[in-house]
C-alpha atoms as a PDB file:
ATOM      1  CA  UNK A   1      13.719  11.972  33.440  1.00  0.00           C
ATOM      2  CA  UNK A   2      12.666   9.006  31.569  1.00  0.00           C
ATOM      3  CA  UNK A   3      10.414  11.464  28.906  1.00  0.00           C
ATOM      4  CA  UNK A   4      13.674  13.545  29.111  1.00  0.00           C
ATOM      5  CA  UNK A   5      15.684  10.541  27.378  1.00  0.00           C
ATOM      6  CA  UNK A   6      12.842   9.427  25.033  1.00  0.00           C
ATOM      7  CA  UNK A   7      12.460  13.067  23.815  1.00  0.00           C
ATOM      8  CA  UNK A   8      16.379  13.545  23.059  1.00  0.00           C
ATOM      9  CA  UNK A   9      16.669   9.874  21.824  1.00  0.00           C
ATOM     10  CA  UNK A  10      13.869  10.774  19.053  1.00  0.00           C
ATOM     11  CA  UNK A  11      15.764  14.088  18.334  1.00  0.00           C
ATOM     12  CA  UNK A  12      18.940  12.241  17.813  1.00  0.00           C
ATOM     13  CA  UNK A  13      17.712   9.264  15.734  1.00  0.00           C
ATOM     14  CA  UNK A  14      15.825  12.271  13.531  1.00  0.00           C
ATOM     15  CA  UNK A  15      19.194  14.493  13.385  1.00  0.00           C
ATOM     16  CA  UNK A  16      21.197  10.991  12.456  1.00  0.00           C
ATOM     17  CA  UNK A  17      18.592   9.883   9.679  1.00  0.00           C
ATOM     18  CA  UNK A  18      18.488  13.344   8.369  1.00  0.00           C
ATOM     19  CA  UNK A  19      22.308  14.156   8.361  1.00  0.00           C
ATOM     20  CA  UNK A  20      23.256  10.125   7.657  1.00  0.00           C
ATOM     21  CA  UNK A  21      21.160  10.332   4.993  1.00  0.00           C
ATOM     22  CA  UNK A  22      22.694  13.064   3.510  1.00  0.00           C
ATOM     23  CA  UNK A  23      26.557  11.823   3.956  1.00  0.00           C
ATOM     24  CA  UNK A  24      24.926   8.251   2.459  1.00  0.00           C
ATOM     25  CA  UNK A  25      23.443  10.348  -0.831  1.00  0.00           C
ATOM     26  CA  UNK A  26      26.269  12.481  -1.567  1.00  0.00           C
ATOM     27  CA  UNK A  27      29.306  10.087  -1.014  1.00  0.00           C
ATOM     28  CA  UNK A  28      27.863   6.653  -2.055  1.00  0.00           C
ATOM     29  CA  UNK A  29      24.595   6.788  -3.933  1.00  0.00           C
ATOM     30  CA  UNK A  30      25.087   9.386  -6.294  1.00  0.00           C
ATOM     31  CA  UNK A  31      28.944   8.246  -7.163  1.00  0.00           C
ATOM     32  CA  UNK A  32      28.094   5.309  -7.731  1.00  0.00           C
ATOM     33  CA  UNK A  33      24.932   6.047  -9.895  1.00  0.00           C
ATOM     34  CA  UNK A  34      27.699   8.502 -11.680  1.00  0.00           C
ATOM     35  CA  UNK A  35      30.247   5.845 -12.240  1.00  0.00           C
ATOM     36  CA  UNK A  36      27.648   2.983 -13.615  1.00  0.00           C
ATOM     37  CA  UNK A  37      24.419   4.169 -14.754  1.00  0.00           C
ATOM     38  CA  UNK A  38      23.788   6.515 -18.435  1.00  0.00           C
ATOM     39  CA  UNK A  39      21.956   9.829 -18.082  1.00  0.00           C
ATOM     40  CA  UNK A  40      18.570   7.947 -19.281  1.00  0.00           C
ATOM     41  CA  UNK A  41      19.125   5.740 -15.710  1.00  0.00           C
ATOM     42  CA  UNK A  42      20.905   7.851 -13.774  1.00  0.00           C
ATOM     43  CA  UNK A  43      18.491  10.791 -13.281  1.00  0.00           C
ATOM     44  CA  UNK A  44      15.814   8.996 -12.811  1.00  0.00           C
ATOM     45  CA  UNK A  45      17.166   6.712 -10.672  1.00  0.00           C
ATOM     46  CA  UNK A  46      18.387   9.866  -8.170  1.00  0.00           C
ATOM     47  CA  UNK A  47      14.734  11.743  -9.182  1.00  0.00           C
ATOM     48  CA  UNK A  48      13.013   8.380  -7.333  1.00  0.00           C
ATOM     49  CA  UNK A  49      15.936   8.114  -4.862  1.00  0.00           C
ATOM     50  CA  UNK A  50      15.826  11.976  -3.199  1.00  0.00           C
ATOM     51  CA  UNK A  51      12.067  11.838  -3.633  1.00  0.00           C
ATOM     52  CA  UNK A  52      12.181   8.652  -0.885  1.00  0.00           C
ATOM     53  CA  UNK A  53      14.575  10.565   1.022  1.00  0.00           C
ATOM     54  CA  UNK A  54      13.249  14.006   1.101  1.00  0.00           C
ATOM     55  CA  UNK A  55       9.842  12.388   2.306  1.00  0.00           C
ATOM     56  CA  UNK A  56      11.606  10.916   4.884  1.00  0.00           C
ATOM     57  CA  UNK A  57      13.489  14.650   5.982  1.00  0.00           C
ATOM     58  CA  UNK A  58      10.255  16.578   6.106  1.00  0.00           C
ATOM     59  CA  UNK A  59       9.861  14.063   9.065  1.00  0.00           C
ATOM     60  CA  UNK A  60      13.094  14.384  10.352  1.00  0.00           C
ATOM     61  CA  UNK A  61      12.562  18.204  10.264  1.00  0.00           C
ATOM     62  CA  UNK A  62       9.343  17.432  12.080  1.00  0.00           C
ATOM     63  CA  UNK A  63      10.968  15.756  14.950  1.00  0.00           C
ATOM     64  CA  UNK A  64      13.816  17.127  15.127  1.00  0.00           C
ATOM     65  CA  UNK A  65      11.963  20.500  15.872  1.00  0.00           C
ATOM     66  CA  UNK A  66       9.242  19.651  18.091  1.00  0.00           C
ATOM     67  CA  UNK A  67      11.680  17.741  20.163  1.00  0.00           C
ATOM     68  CA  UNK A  68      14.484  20.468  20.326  1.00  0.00           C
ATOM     69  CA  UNK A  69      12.155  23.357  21.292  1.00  0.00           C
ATOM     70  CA  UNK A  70      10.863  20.220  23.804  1.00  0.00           C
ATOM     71  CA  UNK A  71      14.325  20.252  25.308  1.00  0.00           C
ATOM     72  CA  UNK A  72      15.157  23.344  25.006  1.00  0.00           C
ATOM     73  CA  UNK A  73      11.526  24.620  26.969  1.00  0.00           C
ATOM     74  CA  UNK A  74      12.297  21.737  29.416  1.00  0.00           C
ATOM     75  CA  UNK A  75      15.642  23.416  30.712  1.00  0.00           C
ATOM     76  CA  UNK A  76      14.400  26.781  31.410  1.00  0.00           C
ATOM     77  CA  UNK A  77      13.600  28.182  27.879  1.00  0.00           C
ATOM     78  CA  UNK A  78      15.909  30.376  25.141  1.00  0.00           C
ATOM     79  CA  UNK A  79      17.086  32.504  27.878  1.00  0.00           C
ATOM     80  CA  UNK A  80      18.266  29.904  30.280  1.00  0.00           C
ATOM     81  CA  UNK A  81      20.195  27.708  27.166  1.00  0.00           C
ATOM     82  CA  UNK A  82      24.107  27.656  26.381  1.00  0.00           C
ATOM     83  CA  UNK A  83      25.021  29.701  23.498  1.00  0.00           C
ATOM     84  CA  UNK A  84      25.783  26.204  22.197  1.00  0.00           C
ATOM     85  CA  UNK A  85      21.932  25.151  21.942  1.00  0.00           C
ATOM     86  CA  UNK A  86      21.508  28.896  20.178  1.00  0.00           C
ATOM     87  CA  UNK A  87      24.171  28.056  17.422  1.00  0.00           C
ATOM     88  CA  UNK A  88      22.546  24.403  17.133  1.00  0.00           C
ATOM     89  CA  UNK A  89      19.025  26.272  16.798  1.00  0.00           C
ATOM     90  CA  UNK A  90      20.382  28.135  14.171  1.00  0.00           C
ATOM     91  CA  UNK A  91      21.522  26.425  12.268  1.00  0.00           C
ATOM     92  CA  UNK A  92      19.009  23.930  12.192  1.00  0.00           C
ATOM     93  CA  UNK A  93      16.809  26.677  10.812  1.00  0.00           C
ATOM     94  CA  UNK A  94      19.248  27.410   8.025  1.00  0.00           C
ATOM     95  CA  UNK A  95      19.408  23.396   7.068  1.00  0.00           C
ATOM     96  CA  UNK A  96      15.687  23.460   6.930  1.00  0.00           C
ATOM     97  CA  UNK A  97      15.663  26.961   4.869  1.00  0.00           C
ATOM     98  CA  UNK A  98      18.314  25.113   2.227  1.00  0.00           C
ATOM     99  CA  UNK A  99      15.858  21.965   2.376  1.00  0.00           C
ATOM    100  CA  UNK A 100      12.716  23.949   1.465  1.00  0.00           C
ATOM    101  CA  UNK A 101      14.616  25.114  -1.559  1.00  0.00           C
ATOM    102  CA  UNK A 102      15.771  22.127  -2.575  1.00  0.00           C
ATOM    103  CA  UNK A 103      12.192  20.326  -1.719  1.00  0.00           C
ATOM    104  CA  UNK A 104      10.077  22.949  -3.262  1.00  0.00           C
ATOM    105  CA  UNK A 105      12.233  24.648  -5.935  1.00  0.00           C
ATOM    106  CA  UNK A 106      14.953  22.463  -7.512  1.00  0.00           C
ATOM    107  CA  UNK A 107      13.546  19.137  -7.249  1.00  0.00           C
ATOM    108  CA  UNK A 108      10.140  19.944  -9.021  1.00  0.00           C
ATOM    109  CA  UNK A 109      12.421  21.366 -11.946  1.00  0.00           C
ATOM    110  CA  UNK A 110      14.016  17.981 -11.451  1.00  0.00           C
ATOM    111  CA  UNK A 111      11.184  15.977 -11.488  1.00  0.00           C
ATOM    112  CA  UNK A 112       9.513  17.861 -14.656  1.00  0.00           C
ATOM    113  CA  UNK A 113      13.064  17.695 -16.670  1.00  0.00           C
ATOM    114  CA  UNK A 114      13.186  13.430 -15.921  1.00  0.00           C
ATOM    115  CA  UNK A 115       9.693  13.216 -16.962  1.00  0.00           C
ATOM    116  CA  UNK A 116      10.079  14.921 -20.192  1.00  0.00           C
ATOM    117  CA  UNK A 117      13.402  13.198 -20.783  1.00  0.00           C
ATOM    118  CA  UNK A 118      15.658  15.884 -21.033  1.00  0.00           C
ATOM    119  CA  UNK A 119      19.057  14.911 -19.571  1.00  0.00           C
ATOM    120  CA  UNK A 120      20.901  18.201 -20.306  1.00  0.00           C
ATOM    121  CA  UNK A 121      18.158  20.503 -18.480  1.00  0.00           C
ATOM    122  CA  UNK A 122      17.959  18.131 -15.616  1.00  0.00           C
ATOM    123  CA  UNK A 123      21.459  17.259 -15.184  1.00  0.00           C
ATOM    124  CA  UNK A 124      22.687  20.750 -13.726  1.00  0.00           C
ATOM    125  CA  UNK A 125      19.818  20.679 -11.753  1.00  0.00           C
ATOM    126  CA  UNK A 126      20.757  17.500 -10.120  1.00  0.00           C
ATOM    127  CA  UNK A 127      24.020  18.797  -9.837  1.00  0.00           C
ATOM    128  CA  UNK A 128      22.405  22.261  -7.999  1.00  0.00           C
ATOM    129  CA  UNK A 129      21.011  19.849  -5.605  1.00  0.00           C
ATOM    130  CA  UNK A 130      23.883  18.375  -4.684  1.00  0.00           C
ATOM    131  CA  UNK A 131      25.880  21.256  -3.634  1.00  0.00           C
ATOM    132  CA  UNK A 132      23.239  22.818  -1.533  1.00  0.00           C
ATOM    133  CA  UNK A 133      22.918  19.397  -0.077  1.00  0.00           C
ATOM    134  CA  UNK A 134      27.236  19.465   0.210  1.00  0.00           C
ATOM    135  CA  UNK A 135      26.311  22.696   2.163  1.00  0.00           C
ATOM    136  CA  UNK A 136      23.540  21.431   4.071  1.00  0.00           C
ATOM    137  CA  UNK A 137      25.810  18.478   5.183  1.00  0.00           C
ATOM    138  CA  UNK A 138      28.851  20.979   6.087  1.00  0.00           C
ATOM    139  CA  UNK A 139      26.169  22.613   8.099  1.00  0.00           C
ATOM    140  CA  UNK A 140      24.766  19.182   9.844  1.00  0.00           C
ATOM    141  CA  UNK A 141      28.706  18.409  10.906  1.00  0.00           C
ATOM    142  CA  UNK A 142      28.462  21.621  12.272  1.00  0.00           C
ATOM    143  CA  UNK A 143      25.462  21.212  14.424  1.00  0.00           C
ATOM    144  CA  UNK A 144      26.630  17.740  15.649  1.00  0.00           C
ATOM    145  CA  UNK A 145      30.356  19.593  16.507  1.00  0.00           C
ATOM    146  CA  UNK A 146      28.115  21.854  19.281  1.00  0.00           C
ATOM    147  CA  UNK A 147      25.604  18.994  20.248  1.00  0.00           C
ATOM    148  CA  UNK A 148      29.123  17.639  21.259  1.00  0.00           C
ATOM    149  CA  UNK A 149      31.889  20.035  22.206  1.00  0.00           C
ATOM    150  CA  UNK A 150      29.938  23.239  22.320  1.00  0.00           C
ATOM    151  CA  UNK A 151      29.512  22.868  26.315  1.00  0.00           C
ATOM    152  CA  UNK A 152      33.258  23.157  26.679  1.00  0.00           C
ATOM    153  CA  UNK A 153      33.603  25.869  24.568  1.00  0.00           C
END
């Protein structure tokens, strides 16, 4: 019982950092780098920001996994689970697919664009980012909407 609690308590503080994170990224920190830093700032500035962050998800991801398929085997297993935890599942895997493209495809174009100082190539890739993380975040909403309705459904 008491390794039941820990095991959803670390799943939920992983979810919250990961999906927090994301709400804190696309409605403060990158508005307000928009509204008061230049190009020459700005991008480097959110280059050095999601770099922090995104090191911080891939252990999110980490945790978050482990200790759902932890819950999930501790209830009986897949076949025993609420179509809720299956939707939740899912898309969790989707959010991780969009992160691994963000992670491993657009932010290295990112990163090479800031270090050579070219705003206009790295600017639409910054703005790439943030609409798969937009989408990403859509999709967290939705996972926390089953974590906490989906039963009653």
């Amino acid at each position: 019982m008491v390794l039941s609690a820990l095991v959803l308590t670390l799943h939920l503080l992983a979810a919250s950092f990961w999906v927090g994170g994301m709400a804190c990224m696309h409605f403060a920190v990158r508005p307000s780098a928009v509204t008061t830093l230049q190009p020459a700032q700005r991008l480097p500035f959110m280059t050095a920001a999601l770099g922090r962050f995104f090191a911080g998800v891939l252990w999110a991801i980490v945790v978050v996994l482990l200790t759902g398929l932890a819950l999930v085997l501790g209830r009986g297993g897949f076949a025993a689970a609420h179509w809720s935890v299956h939707a939740m599942f899912g898309l969790g895997l989707v959010m991780m697919a969009v992160f691994a493209v963000i992670r491993w495809a657009a932010y290295p174009r990112l990163q090479r664009s800031v270090a050579q100082g070219n705003w206009k190539a790295a600017a639409p890739v910054l703005d790439g980012i943030r609409r798969l993380v937009a989408f990403n975040l859509t999709l967290g909403v939705g996972v926390y909407f089953m974590a906490l309705v989906g039963r009653t459904l």
